[in-house]
Each structure stands twice: as structure tokens, then as C-alpha cells.
N, C-alpha and C. Protein backbone atom coordinates (compact mmCIF):
# COMPACT_ATOMS: atom_id res chain seq x y z
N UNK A 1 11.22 98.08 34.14
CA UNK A 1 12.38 97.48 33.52
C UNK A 1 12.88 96.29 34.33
N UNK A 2 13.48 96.24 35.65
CA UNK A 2 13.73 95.37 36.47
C UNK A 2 12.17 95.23 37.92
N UNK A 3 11.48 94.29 37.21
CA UNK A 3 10.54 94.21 38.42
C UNK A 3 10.91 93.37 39.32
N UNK A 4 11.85 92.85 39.10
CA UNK A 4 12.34 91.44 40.06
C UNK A 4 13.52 91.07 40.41
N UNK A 5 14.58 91.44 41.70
CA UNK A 5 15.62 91.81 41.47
C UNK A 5 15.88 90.49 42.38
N UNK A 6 17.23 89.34 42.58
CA UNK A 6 17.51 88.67 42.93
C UNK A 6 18.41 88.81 43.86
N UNK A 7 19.12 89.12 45.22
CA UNK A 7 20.06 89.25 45.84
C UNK A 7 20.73 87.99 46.68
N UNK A 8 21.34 87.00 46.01
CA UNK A 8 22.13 86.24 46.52
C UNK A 8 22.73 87.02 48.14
N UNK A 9 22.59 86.90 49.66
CA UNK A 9 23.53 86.77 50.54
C UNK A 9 24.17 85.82 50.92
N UNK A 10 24.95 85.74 51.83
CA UNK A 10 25.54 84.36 52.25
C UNK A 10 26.29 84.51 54.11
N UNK A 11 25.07 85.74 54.43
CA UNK A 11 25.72 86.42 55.52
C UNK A 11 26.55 87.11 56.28
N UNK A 12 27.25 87.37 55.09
CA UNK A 12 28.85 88.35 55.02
C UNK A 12 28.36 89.84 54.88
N UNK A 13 28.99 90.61 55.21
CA UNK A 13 29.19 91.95 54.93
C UNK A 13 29.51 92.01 53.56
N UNK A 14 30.29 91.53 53.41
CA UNK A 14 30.78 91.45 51.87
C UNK A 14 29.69 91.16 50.77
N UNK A 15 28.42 90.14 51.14
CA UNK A 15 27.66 90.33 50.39
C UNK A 15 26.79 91.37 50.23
N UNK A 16 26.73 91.53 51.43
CA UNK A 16 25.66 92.77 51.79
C UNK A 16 26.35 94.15 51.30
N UNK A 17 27.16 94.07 50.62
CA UNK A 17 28.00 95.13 49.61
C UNK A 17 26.89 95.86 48.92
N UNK A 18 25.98 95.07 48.40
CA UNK A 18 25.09 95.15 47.15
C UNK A 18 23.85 95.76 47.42
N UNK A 19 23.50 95.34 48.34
CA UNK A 19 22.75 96.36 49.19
C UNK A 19 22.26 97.71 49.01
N UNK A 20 23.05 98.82 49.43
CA UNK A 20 22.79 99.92 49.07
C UNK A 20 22.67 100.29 47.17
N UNK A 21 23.09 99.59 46.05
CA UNK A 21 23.00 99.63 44.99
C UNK A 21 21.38 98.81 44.67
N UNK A 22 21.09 98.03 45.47
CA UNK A 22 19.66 97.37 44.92
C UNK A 22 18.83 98.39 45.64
N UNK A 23 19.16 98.75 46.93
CA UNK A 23 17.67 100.00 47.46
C UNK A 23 17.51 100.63 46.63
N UNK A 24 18.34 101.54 45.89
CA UNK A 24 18.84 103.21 45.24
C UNK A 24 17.76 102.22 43.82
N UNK A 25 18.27 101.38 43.27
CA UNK A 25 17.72 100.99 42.13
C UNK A 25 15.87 100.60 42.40
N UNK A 26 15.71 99.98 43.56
CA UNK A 26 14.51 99.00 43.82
C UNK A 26 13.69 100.33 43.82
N UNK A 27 13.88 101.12 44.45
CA UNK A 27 13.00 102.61 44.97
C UNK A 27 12.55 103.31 43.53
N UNK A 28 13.60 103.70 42.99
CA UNK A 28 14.09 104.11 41.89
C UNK A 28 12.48 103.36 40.75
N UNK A 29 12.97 102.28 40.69
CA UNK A 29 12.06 102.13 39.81
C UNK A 29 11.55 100.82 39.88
N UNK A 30 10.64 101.07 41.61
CA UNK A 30 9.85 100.43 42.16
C UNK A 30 9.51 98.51 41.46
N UNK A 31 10.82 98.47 41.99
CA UNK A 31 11.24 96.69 41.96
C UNK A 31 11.00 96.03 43.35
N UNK A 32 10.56 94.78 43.17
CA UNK A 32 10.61 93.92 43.70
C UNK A 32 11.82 93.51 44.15
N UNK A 33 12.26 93.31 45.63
CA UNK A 33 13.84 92.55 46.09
C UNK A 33 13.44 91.39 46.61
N UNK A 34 13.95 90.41 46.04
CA UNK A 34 14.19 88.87 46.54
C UNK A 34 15.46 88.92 47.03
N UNK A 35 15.30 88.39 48.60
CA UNK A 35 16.20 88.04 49.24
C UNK A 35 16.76 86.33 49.59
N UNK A 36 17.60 86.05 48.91
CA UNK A 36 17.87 84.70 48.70
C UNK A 36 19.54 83.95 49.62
N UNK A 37 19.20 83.09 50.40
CA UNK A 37 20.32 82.64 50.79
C UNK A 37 20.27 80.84 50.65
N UNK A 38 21.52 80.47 50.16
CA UNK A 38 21.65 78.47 50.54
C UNK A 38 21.95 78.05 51.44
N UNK A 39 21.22 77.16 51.87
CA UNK A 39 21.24 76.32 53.09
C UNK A 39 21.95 74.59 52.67
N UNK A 40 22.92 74.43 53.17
CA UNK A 40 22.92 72.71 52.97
C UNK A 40 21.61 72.19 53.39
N UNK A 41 21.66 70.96 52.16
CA UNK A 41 19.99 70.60 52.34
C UNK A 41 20.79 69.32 53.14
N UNK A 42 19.32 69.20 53.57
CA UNK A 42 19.18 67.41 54.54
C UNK A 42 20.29 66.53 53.98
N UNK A 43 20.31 66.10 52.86
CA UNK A 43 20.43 65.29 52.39
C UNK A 43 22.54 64.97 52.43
N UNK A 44 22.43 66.50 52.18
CA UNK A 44 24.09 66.97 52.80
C UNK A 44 24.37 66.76 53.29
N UNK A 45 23.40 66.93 54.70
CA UNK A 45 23.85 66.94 56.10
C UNK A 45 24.20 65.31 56.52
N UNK A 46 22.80 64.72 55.47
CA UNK A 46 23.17 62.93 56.15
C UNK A 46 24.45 62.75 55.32
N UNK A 47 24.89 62.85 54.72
CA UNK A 47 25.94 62.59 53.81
C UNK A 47 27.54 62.43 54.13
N UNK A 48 27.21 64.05 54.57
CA UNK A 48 28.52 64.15 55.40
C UNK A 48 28.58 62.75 56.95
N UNK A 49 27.51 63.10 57.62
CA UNK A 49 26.99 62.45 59.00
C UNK A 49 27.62 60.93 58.63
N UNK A 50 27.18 60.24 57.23
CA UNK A 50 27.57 58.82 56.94
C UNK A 50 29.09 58.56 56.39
N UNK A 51 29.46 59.64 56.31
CA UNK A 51 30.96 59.78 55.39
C UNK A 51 31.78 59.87 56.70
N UNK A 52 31.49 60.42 57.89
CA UNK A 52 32.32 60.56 59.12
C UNK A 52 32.52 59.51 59.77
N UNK A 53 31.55 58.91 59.78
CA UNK A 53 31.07 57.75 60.60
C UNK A 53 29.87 56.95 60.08
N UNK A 54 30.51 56.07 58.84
CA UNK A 54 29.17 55.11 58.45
C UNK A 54 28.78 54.26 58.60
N UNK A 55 29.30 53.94 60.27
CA UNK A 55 28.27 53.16 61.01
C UNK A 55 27.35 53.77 62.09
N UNK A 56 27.19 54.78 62.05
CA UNK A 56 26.98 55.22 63.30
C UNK A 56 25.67 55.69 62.56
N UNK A 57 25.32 55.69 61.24
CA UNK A 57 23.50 55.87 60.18
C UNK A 57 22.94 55.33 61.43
N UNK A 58 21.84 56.22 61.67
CA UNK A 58 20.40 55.38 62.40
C UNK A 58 19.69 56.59 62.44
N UNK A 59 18.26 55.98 63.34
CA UNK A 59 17.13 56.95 63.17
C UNK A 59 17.66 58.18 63.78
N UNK A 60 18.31 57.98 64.92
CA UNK A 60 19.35 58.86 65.41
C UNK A 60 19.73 59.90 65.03
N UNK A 61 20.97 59.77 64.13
CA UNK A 61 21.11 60.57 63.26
C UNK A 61 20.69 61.11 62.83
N UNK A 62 19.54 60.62 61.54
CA UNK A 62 19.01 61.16 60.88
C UNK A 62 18.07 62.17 61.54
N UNK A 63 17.60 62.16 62.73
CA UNK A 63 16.97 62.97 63.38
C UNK A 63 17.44 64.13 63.07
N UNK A 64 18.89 64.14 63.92
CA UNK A 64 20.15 64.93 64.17
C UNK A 64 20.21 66.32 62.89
N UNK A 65 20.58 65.09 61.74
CA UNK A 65 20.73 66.04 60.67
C UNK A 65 19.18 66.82 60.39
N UNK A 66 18.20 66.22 60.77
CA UNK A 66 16.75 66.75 59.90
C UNK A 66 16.83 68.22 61.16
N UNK A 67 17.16 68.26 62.50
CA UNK A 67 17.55 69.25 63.17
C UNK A 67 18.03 70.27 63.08
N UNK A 68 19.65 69.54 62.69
CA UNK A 68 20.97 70.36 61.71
C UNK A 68 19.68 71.33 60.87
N UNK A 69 19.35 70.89 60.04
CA UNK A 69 19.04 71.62 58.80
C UNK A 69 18.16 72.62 59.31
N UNK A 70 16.52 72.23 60.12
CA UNK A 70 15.86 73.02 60.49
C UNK A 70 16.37 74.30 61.11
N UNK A 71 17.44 73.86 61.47
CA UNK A 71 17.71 75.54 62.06
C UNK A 71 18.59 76.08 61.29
N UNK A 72 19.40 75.60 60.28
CA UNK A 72 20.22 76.44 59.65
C UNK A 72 19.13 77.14 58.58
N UNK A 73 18.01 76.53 57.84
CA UNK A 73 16.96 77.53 57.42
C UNK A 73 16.60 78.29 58.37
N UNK A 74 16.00 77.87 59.41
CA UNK A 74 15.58 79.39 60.38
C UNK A 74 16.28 80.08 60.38
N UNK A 75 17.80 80.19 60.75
CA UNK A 75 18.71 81.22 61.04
C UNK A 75 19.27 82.29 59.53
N UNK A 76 19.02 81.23 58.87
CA UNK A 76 18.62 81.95 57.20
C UNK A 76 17.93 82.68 56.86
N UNK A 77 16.39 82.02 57.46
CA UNK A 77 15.20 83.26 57.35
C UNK A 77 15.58 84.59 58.21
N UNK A 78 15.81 84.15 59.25
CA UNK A 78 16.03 85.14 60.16
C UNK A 78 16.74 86.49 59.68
N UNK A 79 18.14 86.06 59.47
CA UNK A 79 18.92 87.00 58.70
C UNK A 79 18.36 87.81 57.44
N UNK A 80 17.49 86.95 56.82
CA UNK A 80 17.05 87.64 55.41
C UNK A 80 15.72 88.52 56.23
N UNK A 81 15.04 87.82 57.08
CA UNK A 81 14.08 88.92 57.67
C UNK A 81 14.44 90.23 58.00
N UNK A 82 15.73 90.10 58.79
CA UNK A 82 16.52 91.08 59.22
C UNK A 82 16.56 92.47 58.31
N UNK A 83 17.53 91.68 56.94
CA UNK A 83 17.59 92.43 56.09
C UNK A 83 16.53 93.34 55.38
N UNK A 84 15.38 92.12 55.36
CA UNK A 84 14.14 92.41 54.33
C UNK A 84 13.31 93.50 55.21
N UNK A 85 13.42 93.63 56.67
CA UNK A 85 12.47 94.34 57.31
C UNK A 85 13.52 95.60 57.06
N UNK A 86 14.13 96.05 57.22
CA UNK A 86 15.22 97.58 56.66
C UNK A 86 14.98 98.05 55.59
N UNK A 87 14.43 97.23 53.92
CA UNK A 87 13.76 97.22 52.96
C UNK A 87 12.82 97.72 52.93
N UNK A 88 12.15 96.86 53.39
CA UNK A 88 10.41 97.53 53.66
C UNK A 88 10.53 99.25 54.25
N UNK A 89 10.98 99.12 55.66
CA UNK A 89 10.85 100.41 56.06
C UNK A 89 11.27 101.40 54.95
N UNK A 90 11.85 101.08 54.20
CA UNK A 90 12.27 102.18 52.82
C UNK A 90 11.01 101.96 51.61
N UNK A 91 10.05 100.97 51.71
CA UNK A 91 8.92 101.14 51.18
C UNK A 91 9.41 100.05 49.85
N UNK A 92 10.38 99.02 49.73
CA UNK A 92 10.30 98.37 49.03
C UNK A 92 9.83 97.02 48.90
N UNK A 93 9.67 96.53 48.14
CA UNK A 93 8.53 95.23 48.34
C UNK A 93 9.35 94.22 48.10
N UNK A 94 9.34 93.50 49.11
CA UNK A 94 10.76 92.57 49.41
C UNK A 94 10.23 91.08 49.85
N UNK A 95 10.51 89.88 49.46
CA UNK A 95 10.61 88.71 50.16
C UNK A 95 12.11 88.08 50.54
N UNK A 96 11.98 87.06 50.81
CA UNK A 96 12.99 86.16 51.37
C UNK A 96 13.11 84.79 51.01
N UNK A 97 14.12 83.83 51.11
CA UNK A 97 13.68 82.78 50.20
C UNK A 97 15.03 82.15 51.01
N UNK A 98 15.08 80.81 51.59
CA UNK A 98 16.46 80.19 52.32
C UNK A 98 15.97 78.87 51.17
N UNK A 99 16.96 78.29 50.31
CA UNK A 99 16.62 77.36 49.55
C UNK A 99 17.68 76.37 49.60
N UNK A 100 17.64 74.75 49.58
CA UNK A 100 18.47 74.30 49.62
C UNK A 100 19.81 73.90 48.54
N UNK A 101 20.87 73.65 48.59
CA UNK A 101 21.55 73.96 47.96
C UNK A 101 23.48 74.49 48.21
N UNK A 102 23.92 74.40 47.24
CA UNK A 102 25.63 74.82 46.83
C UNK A 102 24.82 76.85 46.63
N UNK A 103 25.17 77.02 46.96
CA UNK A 103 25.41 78.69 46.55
C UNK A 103 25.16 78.83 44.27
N UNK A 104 25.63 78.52 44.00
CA UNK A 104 25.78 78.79 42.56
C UNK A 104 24.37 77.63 42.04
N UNK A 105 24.48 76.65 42.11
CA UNK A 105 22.98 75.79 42.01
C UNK A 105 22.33 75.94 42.98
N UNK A 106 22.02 76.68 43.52
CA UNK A 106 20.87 77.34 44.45
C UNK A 106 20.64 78.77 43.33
N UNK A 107 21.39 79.19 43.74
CA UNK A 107 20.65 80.40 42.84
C UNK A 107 20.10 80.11 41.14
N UNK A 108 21.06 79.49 40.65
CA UNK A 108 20.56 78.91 39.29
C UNK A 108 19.19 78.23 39.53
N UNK A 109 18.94 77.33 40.04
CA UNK A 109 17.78 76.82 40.36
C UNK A 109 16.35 77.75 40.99
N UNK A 110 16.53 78.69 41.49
CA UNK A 110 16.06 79.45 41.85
C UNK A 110 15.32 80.35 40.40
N UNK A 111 16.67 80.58 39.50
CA UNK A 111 16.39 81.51 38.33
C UNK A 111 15.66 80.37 37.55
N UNK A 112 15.36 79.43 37.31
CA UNK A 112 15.01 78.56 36.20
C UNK A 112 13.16 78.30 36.94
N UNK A 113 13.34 78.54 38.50
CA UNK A 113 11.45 78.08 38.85
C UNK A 113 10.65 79.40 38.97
N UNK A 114 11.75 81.05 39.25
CA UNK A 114 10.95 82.17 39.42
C UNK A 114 11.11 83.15 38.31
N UNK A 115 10.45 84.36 38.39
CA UNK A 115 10.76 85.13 37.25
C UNK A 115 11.50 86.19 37.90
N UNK A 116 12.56 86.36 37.57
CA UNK A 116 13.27 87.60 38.08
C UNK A 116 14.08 87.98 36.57
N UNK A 117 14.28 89.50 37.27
CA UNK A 117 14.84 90.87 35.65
C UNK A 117 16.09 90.55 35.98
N UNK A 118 16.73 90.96 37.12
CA UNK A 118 18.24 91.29 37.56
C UNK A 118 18.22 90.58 38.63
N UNK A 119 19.50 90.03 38.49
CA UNK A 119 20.62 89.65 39.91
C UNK A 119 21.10 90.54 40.21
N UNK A 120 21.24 90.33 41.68
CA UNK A 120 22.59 91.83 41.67
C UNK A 120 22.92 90.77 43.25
N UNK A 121 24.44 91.21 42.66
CA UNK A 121 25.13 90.42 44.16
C UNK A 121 26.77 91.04 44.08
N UNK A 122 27.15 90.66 45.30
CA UNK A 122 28.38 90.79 44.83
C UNK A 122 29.76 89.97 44.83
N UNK A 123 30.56 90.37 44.39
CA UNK A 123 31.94 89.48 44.04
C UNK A 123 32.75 89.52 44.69
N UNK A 124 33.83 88.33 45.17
CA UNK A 124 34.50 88.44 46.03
C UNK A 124 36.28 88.97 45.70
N UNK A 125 35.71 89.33 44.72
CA UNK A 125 37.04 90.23 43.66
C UNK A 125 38.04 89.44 43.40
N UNK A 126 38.32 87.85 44.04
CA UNK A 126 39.31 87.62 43.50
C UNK A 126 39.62 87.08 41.90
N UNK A 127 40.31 87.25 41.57
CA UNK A 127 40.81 87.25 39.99
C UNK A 127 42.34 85.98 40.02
N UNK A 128 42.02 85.39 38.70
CA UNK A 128 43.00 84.36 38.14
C UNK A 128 43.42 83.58 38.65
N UNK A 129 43.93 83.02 39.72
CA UNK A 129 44.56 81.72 40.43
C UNK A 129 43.49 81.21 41.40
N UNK A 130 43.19 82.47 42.16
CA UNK A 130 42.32 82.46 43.43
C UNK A 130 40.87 81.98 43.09
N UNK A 131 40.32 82.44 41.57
CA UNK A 131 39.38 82.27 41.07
C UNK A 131 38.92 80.44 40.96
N UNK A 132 40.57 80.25 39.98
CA UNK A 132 40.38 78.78 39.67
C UNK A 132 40.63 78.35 41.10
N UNK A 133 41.19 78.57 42.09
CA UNK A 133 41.47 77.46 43.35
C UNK A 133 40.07 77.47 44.19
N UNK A 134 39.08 78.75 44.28
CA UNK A 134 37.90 78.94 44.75
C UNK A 134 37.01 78.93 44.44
N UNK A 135 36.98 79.03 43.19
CA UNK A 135 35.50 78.97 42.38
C UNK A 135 35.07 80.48 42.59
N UNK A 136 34.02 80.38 42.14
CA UNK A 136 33.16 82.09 42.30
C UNK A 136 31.80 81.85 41.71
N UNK A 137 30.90 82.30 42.93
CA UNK A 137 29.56 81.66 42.52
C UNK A 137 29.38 82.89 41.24
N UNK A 138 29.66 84.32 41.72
CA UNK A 138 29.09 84.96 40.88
C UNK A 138 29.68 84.90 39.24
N UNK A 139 30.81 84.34 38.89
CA UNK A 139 31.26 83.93 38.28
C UNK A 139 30.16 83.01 37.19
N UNK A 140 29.77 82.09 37.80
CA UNK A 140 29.33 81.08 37.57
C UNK A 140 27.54 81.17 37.68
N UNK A 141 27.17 82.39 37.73
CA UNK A 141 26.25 82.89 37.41
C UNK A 141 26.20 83.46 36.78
N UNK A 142 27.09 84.38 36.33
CA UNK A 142 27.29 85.06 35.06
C UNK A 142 26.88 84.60 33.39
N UNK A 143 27.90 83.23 33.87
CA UNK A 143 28.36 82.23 33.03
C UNK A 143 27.23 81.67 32.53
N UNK A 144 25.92 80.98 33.68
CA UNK A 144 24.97 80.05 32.92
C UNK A 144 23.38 80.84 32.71
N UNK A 145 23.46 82.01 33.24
CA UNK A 145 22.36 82.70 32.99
C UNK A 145 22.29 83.77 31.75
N UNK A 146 21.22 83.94 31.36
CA UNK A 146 20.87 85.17 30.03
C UNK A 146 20.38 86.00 30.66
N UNK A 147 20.13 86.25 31.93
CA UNK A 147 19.74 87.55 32.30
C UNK A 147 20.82 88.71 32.44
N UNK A 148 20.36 89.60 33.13
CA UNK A 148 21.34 90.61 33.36
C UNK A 148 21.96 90.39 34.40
N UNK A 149 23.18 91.03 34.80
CA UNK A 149 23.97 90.26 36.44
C UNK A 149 24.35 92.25 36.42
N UNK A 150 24.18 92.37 37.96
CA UNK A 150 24.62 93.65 38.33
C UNK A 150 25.83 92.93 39.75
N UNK A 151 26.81 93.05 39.26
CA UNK A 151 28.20 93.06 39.95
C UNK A 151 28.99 93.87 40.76
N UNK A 152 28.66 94.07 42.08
CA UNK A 152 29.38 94.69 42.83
C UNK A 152 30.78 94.23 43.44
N UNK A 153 31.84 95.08 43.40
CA UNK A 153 33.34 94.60 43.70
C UNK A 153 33.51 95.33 45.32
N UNK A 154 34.09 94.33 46.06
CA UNK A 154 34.12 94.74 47.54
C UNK A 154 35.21 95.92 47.46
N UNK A 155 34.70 96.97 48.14
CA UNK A 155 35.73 98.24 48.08
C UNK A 155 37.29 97.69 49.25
N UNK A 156 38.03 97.94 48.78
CA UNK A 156 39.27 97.53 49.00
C UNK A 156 39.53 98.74 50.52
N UNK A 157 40.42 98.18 51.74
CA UNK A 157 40.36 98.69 52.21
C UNK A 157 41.92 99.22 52.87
């Protein structure tokens, strides 16, 4: 039914909410977990770099940022390795994926080049003001995808 399950993190606990609901399911009925996080791409990074200081563009820089980036994917992979190797040891068949990108067009983009059944991520529960002043990726995945979305709400504490 779900061979391909999508898990947006973003390195929070809070995402990692979702977690124990994708093992129980992935095991269950031996799914695939994609582990997916956004990275500002390069292009961000020069962006911002020229917006701070747009004289200070040179090969320099641009080094700088192509740096910036390389390690904020590694430290991406890393984390999703992290995760993905705890997976496995439970016998589920798991990758990882650091893609560049906003959080909400990262994952959309993601859903439009791979085949996945279910998302499952979770929400940062806020509702009505907080929503419109913050946005909400999962929101906004909800919104532009036809797949199924499995929604976890952070338990209140």
C-alpha cells in the first residue's frame, strides 16, 4: 500500500515526532523510508553573501559560500545517517536525501522527480495567526500535493 514513505526532518525533535509512527507503519507493511532534509542551496548562500556586502562578490567569496554549503549538506547527511542507521537496525529499508532548497519547495520538488505513497511528517501545531505570520511547510504540502499526508501534532507538554 505505502511502498515509499517520505519523512521531511529539519533536525528538531519536533520533527522527529514522526518517527516512531513511520517505524510501526514501515515494518508493518514493509515500506521503504526516505529520509529527506533542505539545505540552502549555493546560490542562497551567494545571495545573501552579495546582499550584505555587494562589494565584497569575488572568487573569494564565492569560494566561501561553495564551503558554506558543502558542509551544511554533510551535516545533513550526517544527521539523516544518524537517523537512517536506527532504521535499518529495525530492518527497514531506508535512504537519505539532503536536497537543496526552502523546506516546502524542497519537498514538493522532491515529490514531483521521485515516487513516493505517503509523507508523513510532522506539524508544528500552530493554528490561525501564527500559521499566517509563519507559514507551515506541512501546511503547504498538504495543500499542493494529491498524495496522502500522515500528520503528526507535537504532544503538548
Amino acid at each position: 500500500m505505502y511502498e515509499r514513505i517520505l519523512v521531511p526532518l529539519d533536525g528538531s525533535e519536533l520533527a522527529e515526532g514522526v518517527l516512531p509512527y513511520v517505524e510501526e507503519l514501515a515494518k508493518r507493511l514493509g515500506s521503504e523510508v526516505v529520509l529527506l532534509q533542505a539545505v540552502t542551496s549555493l546560490a542562497q548562500l551567494m545571495s545573501q553573501a552579495a546582499a550584505s556586502d555587494p562589494t565584497a562578490m569575488s572568487a573569494v567569496s564565492v569560494e566561501v559560500a561553495r564551503q558554506e554549503h558543502e558542509a551544511l549538506v554533510a551535516a545533513a547527511r550526517d544527521y539523516l545517517t544518524r537517523i537512517a542507521d536506527r532504521l535499518v537496525r529495525q530492518g527497514i529499508g531506508t535512504q537519505v536525501e539532503a536536497v537543496d532548497g526552502s523546506a516546502g519547495g524542497a519537498i514538493l520538488d522532491y515529490l514531483r522527480a521521485q515516487e513516493v505513497s505517503l509523507i508523513a511528517m510532522s506539524t508544528h501545531g500552530r493554528g490561525g495567526l501564527g500559521r499566517l505570520v509563519f507559514g507551515s511547510v506541512a501546511d503547504a504540502v498538504l495543500r499542493q500535493t494529491h498524495l496522502p499526508v500522515l500528520l503528526v501534532r507535537p504532544v503538548q507538554a
